[in-house]
C-alpha atoms as a PDB file:
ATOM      1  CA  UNK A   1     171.161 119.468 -45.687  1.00  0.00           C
ATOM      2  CA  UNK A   2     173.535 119.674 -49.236  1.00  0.00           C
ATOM      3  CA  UNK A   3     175.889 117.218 -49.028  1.00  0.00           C
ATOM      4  CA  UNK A   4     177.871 115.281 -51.903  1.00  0.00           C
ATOM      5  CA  UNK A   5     177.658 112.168 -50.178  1.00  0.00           C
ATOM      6  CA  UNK A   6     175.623 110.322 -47.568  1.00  0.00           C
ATOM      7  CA  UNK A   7     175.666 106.787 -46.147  1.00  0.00           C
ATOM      8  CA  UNK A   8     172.530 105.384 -44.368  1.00  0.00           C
ATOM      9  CA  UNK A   9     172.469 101.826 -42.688  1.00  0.00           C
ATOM     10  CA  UNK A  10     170.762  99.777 -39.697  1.00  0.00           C
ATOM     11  CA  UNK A  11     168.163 102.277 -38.811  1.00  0.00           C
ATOM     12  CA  UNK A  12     164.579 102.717 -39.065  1.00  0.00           C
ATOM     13  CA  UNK A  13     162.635 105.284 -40.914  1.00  0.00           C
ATOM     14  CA  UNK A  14     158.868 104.979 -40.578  1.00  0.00           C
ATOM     15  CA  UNK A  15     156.181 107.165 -40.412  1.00  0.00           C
ATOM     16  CA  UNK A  16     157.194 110.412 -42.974  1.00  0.00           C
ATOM     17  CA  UNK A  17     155.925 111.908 -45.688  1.00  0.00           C
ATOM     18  CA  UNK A  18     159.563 111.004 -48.119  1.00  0.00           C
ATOM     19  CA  UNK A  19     161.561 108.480 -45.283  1.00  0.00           C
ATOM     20  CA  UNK A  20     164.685 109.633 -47.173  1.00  0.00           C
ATOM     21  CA  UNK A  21     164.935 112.194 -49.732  1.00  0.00           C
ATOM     22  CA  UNK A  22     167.877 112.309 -52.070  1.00  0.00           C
ATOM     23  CA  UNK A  23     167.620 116.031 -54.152  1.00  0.00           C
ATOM     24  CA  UNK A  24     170.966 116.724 -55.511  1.00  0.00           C
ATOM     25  CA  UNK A  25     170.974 119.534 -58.156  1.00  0.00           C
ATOM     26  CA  UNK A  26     174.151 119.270 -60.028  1.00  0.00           C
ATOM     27  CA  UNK A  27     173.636 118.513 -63.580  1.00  0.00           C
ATOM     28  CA  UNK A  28     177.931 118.840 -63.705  1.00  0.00           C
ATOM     29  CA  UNK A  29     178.244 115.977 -62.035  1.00  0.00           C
ATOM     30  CA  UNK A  30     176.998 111.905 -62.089  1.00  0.00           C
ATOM     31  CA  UNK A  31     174.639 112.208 -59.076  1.00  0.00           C
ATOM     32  CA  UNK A  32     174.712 112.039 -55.065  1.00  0.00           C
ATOM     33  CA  UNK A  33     176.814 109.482 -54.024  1.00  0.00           C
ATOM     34  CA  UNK A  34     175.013 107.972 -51.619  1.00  0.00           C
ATOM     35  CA  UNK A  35     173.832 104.591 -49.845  1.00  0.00           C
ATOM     36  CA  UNK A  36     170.782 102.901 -48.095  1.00  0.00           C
ATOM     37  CA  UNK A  37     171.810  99.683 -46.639  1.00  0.00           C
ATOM     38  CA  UNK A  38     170.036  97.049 -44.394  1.00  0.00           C
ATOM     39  CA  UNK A  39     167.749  99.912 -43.232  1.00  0.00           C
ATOM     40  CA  UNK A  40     163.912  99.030 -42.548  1.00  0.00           C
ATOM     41  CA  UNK A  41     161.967 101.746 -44.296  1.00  0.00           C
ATOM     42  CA  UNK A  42     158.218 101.305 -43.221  1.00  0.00           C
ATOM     43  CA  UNK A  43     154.783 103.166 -42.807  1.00  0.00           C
ATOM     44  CA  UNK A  44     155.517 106.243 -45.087  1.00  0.00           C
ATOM     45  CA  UNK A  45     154.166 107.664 -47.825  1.00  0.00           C
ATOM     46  CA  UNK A  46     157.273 107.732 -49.931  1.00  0.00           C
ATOM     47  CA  UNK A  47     159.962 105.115 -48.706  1.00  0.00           C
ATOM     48  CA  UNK A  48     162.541 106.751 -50.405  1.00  0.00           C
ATOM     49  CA  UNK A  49     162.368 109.295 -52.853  1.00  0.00           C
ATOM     50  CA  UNK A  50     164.737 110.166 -55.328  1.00  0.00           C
ATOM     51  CA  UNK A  51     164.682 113.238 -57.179  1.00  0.00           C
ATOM     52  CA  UNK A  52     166.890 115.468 -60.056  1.00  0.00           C
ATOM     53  CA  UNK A  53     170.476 113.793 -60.394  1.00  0.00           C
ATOM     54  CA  UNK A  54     170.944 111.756 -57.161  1.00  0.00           C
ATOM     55  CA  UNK A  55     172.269 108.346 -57.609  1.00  0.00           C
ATOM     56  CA  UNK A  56     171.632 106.159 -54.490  1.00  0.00           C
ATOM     57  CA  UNK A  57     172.932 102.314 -53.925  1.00  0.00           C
ATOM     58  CA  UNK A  58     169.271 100.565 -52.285  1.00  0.00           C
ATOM     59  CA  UNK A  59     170.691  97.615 -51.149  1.00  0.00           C
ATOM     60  CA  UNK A  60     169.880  94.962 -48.850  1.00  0.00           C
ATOM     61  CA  UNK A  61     167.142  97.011 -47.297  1.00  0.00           C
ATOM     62  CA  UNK A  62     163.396  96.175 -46.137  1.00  0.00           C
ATOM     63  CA  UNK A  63     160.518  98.360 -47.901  1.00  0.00           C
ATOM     64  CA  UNK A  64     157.095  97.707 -46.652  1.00  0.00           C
ATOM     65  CA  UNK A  65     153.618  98.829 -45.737  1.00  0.00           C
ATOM     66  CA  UNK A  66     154.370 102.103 -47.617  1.00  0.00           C
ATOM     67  CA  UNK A  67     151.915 103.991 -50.141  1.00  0.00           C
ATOM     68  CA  UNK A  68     155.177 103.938 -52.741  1.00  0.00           C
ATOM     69  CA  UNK A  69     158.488 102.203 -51.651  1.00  0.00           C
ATOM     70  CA  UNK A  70     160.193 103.548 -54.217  1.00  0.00           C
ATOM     71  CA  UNK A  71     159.395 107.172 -55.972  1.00  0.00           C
ATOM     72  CA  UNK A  72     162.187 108.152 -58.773  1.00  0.00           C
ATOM     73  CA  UNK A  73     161.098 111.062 -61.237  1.00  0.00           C
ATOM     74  CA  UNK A  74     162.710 113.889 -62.955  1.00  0.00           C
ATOM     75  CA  UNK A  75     166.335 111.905 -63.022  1.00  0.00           C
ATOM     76  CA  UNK A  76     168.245 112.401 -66.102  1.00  0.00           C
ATOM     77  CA  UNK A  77     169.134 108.992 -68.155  1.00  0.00           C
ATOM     78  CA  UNK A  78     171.798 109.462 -70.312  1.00  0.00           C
ATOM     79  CA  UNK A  79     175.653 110.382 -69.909  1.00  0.00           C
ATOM     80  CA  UNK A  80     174.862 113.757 -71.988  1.00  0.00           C
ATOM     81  CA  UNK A  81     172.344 114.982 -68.667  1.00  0.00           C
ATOM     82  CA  UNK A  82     174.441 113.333 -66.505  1.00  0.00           C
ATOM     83  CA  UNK A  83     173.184 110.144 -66.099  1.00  0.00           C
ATOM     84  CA  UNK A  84     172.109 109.541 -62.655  1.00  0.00           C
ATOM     85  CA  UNK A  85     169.461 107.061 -61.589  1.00  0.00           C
ATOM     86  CA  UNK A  86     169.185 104.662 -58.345  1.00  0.00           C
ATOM     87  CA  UNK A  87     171.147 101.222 -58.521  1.00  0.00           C
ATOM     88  CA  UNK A  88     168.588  98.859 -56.538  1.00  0.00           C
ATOM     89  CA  UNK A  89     169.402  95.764 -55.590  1.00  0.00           C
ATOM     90  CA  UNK A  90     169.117  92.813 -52.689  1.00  0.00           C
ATOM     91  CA  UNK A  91     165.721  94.349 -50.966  1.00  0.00           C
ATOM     92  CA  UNK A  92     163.093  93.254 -49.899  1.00  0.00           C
ATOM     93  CA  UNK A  93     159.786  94.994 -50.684  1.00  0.00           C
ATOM     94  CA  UNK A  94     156.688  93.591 -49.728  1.00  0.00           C
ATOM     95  CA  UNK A  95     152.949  94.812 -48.110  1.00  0.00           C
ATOM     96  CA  UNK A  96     153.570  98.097 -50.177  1.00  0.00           C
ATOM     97  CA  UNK A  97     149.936  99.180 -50.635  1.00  0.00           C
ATOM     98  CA  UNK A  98     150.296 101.194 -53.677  1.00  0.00           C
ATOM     99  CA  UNK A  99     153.583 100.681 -55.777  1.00  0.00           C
ATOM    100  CA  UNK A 100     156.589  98.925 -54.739  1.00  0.00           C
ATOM    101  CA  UNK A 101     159.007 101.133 -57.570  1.00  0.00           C
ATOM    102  CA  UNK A 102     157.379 104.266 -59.218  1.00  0.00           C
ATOM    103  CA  UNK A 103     159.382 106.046 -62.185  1.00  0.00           C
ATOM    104  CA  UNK A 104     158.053 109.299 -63.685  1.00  0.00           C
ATOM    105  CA  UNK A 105     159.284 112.449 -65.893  1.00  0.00           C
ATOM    106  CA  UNK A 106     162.997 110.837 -66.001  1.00  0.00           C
ATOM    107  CA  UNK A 107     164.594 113.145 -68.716  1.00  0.00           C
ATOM    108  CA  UNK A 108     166.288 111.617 -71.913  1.00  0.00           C
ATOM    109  CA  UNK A 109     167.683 112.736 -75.133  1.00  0.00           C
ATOM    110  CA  UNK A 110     166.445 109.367 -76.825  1.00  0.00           C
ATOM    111  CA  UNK A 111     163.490 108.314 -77.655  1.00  0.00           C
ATOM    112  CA  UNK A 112     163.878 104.524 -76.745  1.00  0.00           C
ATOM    113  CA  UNK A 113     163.581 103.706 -72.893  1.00  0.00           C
ATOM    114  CA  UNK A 114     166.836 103.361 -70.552  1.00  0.00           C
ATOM    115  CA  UNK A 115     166.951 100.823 -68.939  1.00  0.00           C
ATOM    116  CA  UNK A 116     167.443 101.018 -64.834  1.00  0.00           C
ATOM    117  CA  UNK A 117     168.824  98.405 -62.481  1.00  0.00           C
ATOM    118  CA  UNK A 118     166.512  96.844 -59.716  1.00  0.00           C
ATOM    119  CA  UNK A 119     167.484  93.653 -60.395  1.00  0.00           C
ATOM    120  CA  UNK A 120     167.807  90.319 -57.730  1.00  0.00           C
ATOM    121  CA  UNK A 121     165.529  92.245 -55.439  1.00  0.00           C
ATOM    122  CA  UNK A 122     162.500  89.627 -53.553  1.00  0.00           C
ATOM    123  CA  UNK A 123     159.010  91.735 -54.499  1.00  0.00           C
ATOM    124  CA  UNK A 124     156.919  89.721 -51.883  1.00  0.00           C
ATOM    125  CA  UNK A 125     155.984  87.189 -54.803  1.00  0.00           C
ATOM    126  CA  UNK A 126     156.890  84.865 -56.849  1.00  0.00           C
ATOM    127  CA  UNK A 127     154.918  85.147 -59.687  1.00  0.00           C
ATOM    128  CA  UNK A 128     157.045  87.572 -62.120  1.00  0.00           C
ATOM    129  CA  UNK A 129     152.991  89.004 -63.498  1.00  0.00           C
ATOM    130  CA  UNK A 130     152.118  90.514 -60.166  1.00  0.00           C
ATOM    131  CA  UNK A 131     155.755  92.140 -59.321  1.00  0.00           C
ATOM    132  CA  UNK A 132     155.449  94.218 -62.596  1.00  0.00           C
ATOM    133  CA  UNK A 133     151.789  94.907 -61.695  1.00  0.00           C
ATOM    134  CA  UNK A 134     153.532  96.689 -58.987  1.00  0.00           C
ATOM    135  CA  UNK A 135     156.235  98.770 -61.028  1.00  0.00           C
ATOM    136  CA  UNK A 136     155.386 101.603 -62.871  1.00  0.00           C
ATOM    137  CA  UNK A 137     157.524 102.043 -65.791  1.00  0.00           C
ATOM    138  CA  UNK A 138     157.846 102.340 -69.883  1.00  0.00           C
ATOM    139  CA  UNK A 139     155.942  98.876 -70.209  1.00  0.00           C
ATOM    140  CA  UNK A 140     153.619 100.928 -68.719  1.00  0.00           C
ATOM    141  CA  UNK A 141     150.261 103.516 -70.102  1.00  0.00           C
ATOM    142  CA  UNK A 142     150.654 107.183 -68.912  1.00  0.00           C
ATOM    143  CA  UNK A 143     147.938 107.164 -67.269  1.00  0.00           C
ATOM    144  CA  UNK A 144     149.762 108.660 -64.076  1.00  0.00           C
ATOM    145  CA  UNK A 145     152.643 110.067 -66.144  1.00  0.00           C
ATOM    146  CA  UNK A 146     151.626 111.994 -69.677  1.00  0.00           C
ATOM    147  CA  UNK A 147     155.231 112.951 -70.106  1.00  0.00           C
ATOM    148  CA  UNK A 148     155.423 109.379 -71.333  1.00  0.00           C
ATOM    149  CA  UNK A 149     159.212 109.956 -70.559  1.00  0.00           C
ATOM    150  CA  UNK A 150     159.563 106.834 -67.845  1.00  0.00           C
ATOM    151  CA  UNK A 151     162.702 103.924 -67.818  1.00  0.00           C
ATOM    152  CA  UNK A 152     162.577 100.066 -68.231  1.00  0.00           C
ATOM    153  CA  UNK A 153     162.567  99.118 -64.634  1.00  0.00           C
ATOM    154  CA  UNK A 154     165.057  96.131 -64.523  1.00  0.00           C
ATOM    155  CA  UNK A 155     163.461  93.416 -62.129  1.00  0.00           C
ATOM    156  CA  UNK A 156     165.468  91.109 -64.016  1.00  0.00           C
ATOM    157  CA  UNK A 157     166.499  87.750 -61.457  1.00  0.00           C
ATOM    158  CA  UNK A 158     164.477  88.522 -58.902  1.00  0.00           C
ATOM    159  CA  UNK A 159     164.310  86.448 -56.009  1.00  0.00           C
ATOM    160  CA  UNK A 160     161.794  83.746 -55.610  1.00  0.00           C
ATOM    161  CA  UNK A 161     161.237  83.941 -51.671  1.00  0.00           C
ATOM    162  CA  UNK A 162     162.900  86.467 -49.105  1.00  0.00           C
ATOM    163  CA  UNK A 163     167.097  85.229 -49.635  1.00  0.00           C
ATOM    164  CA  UNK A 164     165.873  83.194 -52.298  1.00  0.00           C
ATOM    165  CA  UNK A 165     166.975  82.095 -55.175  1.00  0.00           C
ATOM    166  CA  UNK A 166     167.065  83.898 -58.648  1.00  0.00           C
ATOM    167  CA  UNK A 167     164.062  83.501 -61.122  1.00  0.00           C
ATOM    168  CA  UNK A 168     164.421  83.115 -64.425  1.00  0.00           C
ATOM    169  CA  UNK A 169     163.070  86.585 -65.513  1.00  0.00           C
ATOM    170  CA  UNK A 170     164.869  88.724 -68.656  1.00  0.00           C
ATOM    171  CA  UNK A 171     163.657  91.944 -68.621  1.00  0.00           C
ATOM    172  CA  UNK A 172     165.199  93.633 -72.472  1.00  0.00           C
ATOM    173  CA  UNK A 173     167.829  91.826 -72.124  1.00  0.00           C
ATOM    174  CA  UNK A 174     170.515  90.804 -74.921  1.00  0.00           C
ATOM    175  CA  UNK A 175     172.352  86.978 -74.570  1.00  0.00           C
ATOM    176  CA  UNK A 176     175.815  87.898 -75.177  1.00  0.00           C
ATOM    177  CA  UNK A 177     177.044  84.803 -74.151  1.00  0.00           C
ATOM    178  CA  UNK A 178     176.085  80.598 -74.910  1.00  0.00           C
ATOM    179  CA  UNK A 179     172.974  80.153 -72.747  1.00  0.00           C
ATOM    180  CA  UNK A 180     170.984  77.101 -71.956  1.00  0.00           C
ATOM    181  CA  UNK A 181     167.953  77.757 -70.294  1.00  0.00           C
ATOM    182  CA  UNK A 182     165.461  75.298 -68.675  1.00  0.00           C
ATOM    183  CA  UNK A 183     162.880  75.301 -66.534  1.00  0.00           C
ATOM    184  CA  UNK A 184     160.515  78.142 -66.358  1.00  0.00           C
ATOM    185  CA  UNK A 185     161.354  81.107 -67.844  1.00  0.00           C
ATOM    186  CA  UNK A 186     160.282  84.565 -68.096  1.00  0.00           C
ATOM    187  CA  UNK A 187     160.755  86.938 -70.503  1.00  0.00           C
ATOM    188  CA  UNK A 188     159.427  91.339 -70.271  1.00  0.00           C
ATOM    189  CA  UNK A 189     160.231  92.984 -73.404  1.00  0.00           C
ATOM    190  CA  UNK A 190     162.343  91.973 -76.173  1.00  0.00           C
ATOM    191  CA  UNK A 191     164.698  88.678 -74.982  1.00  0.00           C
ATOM    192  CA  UNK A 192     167.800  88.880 -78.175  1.00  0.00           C
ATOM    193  CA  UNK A 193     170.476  86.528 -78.856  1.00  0.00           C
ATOM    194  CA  UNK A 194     173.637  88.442 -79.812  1.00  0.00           C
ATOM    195  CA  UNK A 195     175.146  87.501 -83.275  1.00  0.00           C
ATOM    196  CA  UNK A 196     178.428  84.280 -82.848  1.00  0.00           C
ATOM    197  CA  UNK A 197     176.023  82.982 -79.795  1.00  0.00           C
ATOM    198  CA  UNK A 198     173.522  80.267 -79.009  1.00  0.00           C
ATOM    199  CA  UNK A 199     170.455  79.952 -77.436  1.00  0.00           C
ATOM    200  CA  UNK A 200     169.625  76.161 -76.424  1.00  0.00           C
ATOM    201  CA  UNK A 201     166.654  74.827 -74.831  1.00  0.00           C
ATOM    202  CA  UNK A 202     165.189  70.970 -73.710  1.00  0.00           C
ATOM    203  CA  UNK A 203     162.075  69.189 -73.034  1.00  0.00           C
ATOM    204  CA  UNK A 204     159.581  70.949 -70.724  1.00  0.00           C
ATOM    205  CA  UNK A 205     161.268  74.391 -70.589  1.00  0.00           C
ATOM    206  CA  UNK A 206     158.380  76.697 -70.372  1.00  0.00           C
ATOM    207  CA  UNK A 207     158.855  80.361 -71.843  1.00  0.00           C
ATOM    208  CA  UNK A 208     156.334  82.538 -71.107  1.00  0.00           C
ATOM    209  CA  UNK A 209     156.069  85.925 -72.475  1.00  0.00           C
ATOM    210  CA  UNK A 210     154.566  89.029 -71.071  1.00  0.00           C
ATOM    211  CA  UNK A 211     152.464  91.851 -73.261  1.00  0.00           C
ATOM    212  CA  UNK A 212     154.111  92.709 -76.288  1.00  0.00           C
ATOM    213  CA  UNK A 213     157.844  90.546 -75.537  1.00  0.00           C
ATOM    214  CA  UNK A 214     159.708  88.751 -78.271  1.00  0.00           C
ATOM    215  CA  UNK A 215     162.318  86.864 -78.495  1.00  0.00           C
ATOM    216  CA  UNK A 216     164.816  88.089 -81.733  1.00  0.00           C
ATOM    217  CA  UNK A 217     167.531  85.737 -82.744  1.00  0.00           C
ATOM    218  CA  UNK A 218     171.059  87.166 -84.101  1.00  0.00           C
ATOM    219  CA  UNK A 219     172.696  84.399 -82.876  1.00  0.00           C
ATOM    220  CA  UNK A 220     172.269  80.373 -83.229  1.00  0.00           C
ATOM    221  CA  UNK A 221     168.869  78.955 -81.497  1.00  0.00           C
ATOM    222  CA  UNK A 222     168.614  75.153 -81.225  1.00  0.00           C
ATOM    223  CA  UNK A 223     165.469  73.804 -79.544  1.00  0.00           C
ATOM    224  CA  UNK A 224     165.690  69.685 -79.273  1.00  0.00           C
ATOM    225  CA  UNK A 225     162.550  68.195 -77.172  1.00  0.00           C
ATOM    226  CA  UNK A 226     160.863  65.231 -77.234  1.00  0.00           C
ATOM    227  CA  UNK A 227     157.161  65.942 -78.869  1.00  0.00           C
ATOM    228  CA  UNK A 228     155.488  64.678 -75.731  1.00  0.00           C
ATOM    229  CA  UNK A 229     157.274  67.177 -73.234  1.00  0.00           C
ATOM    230  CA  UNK A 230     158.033  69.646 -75.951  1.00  0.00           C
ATOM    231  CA  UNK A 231     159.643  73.669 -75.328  1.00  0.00           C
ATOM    232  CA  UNK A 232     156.670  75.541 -74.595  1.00  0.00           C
ATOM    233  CA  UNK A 233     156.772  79.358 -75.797  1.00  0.00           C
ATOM    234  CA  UNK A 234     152.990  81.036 -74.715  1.00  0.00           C
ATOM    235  CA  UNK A 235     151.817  84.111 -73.277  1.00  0.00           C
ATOM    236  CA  UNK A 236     152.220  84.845 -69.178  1.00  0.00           C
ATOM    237  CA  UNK A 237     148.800  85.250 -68.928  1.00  0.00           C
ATOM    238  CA  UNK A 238     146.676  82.139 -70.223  1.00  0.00           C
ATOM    239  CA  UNK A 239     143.679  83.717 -71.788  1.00  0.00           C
ATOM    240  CA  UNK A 240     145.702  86.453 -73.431  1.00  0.00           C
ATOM    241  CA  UNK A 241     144.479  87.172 -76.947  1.00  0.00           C
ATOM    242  CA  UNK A 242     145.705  85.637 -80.119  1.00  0.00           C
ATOM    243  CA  UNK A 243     148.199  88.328 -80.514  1.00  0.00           C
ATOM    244  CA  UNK A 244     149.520  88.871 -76.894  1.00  0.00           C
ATOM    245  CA  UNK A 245     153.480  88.917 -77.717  1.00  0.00           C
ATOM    246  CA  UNK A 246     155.051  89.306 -80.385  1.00  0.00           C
ATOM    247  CA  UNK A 247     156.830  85.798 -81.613  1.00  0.00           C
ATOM    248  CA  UNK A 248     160.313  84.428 -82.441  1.00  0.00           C
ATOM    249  CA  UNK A 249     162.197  86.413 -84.972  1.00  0.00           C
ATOM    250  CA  UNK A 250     165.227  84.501 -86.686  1.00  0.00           C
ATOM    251  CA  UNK A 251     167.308  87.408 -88.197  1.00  0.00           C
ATOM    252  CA  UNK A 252     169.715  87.047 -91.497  1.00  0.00           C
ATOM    253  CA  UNK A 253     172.497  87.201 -89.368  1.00  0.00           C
ATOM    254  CA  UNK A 254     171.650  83.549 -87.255  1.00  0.00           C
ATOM    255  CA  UNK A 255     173.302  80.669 -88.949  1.00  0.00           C
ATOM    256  CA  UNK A 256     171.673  77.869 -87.042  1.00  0.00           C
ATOM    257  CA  UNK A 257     168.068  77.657 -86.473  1.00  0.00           C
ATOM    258  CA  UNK A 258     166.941  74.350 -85.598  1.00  0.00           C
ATOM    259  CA  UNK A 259     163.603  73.809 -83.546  1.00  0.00           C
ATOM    260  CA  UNK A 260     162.365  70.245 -82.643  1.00  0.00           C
ATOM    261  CA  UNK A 261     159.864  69.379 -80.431  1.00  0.00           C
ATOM    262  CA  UNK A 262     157.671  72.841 -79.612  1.00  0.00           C
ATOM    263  CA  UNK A 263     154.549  74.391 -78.821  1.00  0.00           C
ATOM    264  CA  UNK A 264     153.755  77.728 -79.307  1.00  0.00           C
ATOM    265  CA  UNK A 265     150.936  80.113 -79.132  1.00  0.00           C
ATOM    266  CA  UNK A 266     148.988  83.237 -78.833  1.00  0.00           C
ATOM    267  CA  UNK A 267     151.535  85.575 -80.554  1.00  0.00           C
ATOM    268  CA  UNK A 268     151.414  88.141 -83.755  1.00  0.00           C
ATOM    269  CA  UNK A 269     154.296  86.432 -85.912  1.00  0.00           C
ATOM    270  CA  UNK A 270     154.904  82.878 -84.215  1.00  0.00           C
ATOM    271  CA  UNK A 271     158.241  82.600 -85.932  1.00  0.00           C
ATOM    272  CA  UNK A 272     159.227  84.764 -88.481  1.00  0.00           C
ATOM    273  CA  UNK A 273     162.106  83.811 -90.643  1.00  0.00           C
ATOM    274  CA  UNK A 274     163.560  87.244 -91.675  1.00  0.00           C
ATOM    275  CA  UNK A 275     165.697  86.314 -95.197  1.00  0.00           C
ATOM    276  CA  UNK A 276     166.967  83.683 -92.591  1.00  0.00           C
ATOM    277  CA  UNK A 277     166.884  79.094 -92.964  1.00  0.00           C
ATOM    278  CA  UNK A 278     166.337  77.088 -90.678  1.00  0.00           C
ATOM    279  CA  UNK A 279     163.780  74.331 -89.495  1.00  0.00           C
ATOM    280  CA  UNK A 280     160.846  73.453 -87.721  1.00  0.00           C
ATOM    281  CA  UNK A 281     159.531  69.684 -86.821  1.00  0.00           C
ATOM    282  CA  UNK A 282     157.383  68.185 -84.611  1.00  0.00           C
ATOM    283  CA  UNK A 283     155.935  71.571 -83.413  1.00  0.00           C
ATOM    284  CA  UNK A 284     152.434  72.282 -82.828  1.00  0.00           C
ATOM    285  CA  UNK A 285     151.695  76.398 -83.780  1.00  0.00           C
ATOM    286  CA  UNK A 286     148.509  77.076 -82.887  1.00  0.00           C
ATOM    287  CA  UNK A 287     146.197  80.538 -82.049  1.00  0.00           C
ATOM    288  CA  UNK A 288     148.450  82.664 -83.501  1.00  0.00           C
ATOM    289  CA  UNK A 289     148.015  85.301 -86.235  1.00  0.00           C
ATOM    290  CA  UNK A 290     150.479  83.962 -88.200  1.00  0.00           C
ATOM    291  CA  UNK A 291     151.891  80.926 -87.666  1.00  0.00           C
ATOM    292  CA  UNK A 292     155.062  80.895 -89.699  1.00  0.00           C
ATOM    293  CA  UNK A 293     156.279  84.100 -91.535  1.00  0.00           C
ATOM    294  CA  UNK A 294     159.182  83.450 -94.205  1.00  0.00           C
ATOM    295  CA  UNK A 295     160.369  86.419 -95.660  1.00  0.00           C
ATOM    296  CA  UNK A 296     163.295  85.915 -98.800  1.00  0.00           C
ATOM    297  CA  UNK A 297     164.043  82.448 -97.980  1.00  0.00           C
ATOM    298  CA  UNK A 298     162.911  78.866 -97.634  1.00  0.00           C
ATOM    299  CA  UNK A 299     163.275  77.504 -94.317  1.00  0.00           C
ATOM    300  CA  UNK A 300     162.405  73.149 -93.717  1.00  0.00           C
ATOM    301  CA  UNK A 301     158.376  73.144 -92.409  1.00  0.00           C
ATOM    302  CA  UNK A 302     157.848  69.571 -93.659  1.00  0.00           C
ATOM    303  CA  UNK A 303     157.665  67.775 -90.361  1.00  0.00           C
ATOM    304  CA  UNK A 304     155.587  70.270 -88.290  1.00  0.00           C
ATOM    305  CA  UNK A 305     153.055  68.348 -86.477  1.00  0.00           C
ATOM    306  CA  UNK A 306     150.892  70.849 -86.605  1.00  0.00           C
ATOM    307  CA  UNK A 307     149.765  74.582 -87.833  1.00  0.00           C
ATOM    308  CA  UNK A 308     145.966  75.178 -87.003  1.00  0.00           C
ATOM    309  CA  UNK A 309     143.922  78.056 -85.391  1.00  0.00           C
ATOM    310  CA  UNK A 310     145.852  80.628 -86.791  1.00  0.00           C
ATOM    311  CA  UNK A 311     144.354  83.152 -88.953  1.00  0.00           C
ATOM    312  CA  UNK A 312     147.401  82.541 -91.485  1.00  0.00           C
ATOM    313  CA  UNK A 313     149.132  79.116 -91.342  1.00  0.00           C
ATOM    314  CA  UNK A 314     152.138  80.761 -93.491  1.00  0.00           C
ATOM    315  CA  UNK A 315     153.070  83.534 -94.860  1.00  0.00           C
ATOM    316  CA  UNK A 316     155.343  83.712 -97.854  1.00  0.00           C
ATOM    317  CA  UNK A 317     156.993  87.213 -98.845  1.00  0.00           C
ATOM    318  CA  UNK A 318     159.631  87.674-101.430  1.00  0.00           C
ATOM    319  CA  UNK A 319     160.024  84.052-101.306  1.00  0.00           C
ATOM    320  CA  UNK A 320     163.056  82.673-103.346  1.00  0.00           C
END
């Protein structure tokens, strides 16, 4: 039926070709209100699927032993087309046998990716690599979508175990607030540090970095490890190539840029210094294209342990 609204909770929906099917066709307004909540959704083709401006809450529901869980295409992103796009968050999804959150054709005026919320979701794993081998999204090729017009699927926090507890995982995400992180930590995309904050890690905090993810400074980074259990910042997968991700940028704006006590890895740029200062000590930089790249400035590299493997130790550009 054509409704505005629709509510859907503790039922079962198994064994359909879409188990729901949200198709609201109103580019005047946000999207379908609407909500699927603590519903099992099992043994269909399409779990849900979510098509032209509907807007759905998925929350606290369980998604599994379907060919997609989740099918989202021709949604609009921005405000201008309306803006509507699923909010989905606290499921489970597991045993899906082909995709557990499929996104294609999603309209946009821009050119960059928008960025969709499916975070603190459990994805039937813990390991942050094989829940986005199950999400097909911007990150991804278009080899199932040649529009090439897909979101950023946010699986940002998700859940370690079934009412677990929230990983580590920043998926294009901006700090816009003092962080310390520690631990292991996972970062899809670009990770940024918002100019007036600061970014603070210890001994044995582990970043690992999917395909092509960065981390940019704008803020304050301080990184203060002892040698022997130093901040580790490598690739997600360990034999990526020597330029897997992209490095740590330090950007004009950052005032404070101290790293002691690091090893870091398999990335294009290790750490640039972009006409920012800083320092780097007791750091071993190794398999990287470049190790250090200083660009209009002169940052401290007198007491790094290490810079070998690398097809350029340093780089000087423009150097004052």
């Amino acid at each position: 039926g054509q409704y505005s609204s629709c509510s859907i909770s503790f039922a079962v929906i198994e064994y359909a070709v879409d188990g729901v099917f949200f198709n609201y066709n109103n580019n005047m307004q946000t999207g379908l209100a609407a909500t699927v909540e603590n519903t099992v959704i099992r043994y269909n083709t399409n779990g849900i699927h979510v098509y032209n401006y509907s807007a759905p809450q998925i929350t606290a529901n369980q998604l599994y032993e379907n060919t997609r869980a989740l099918y989202v295409h021709h949604n609009t992103l921005d405000s201008s087309f309306g803006g509507a796009y699923p909010i989905v968050t606290g499921n489970e999804f597991f045993d899906n046998h082909q995709w557990n959150y499929f996104t294609e054709n999603m309209r946009s005026r821009t050119q960059t990716p928008m960025k969709i919320d499916a975070t603190g979701n459990w994805w039937g794993t813990s390991d942050p690599l094989a829940i986005a081998e199950k999400i097909y999204d911007a990150f991804d090729p278009d080899d199932y979508d040649p529009t090439g017009f897909r979101p950023i699927v946010d699986f940002g926090h998700a859940l370690d175990s079934a009412g677990g507890a929230a990983m580590q995982v920043y998926v294009n995400e901006t700090i816009d607030s003092n962080l310390i992180l520690s631990g292991k930590v996972y970062v899809v995309g670009e990770l940024s540090v918002a100019t007036g904050f600061s970014l603070s890690l210890s001994s044995s905090t582990e970043v690992m970095f999917f395909e092509g993810a960065s981390l940019t400074v704008n803020g304050d980074i301080s990184v203060a490890a002892d040698p022997n259990n130093p901040v580790l910042f490598i690739p997600v997968e360990p034999t990526a190539s020597r330029s897997y991700w992209n490095g740590v940028r330090i950007s004009s704006s950052s005032l404070i840029a101290d790293i002691d006590g690091c090893f870091i890895s398999n990335a294009s740029r290790a750490f640039e210094f972009d006409n920012a200062s800083g320092s780097i000590s007791n750091c071993v930089i190794t398999n990287n294209d470049v190790g250090v790249y200083i660009f209009d400035n002169n940052p401290s590299l007198d007491s790094v342990v290490s810079l070998t493997g690398n097809l350029i130790a340093v780089s000087y550009t423009h150097l004052r």
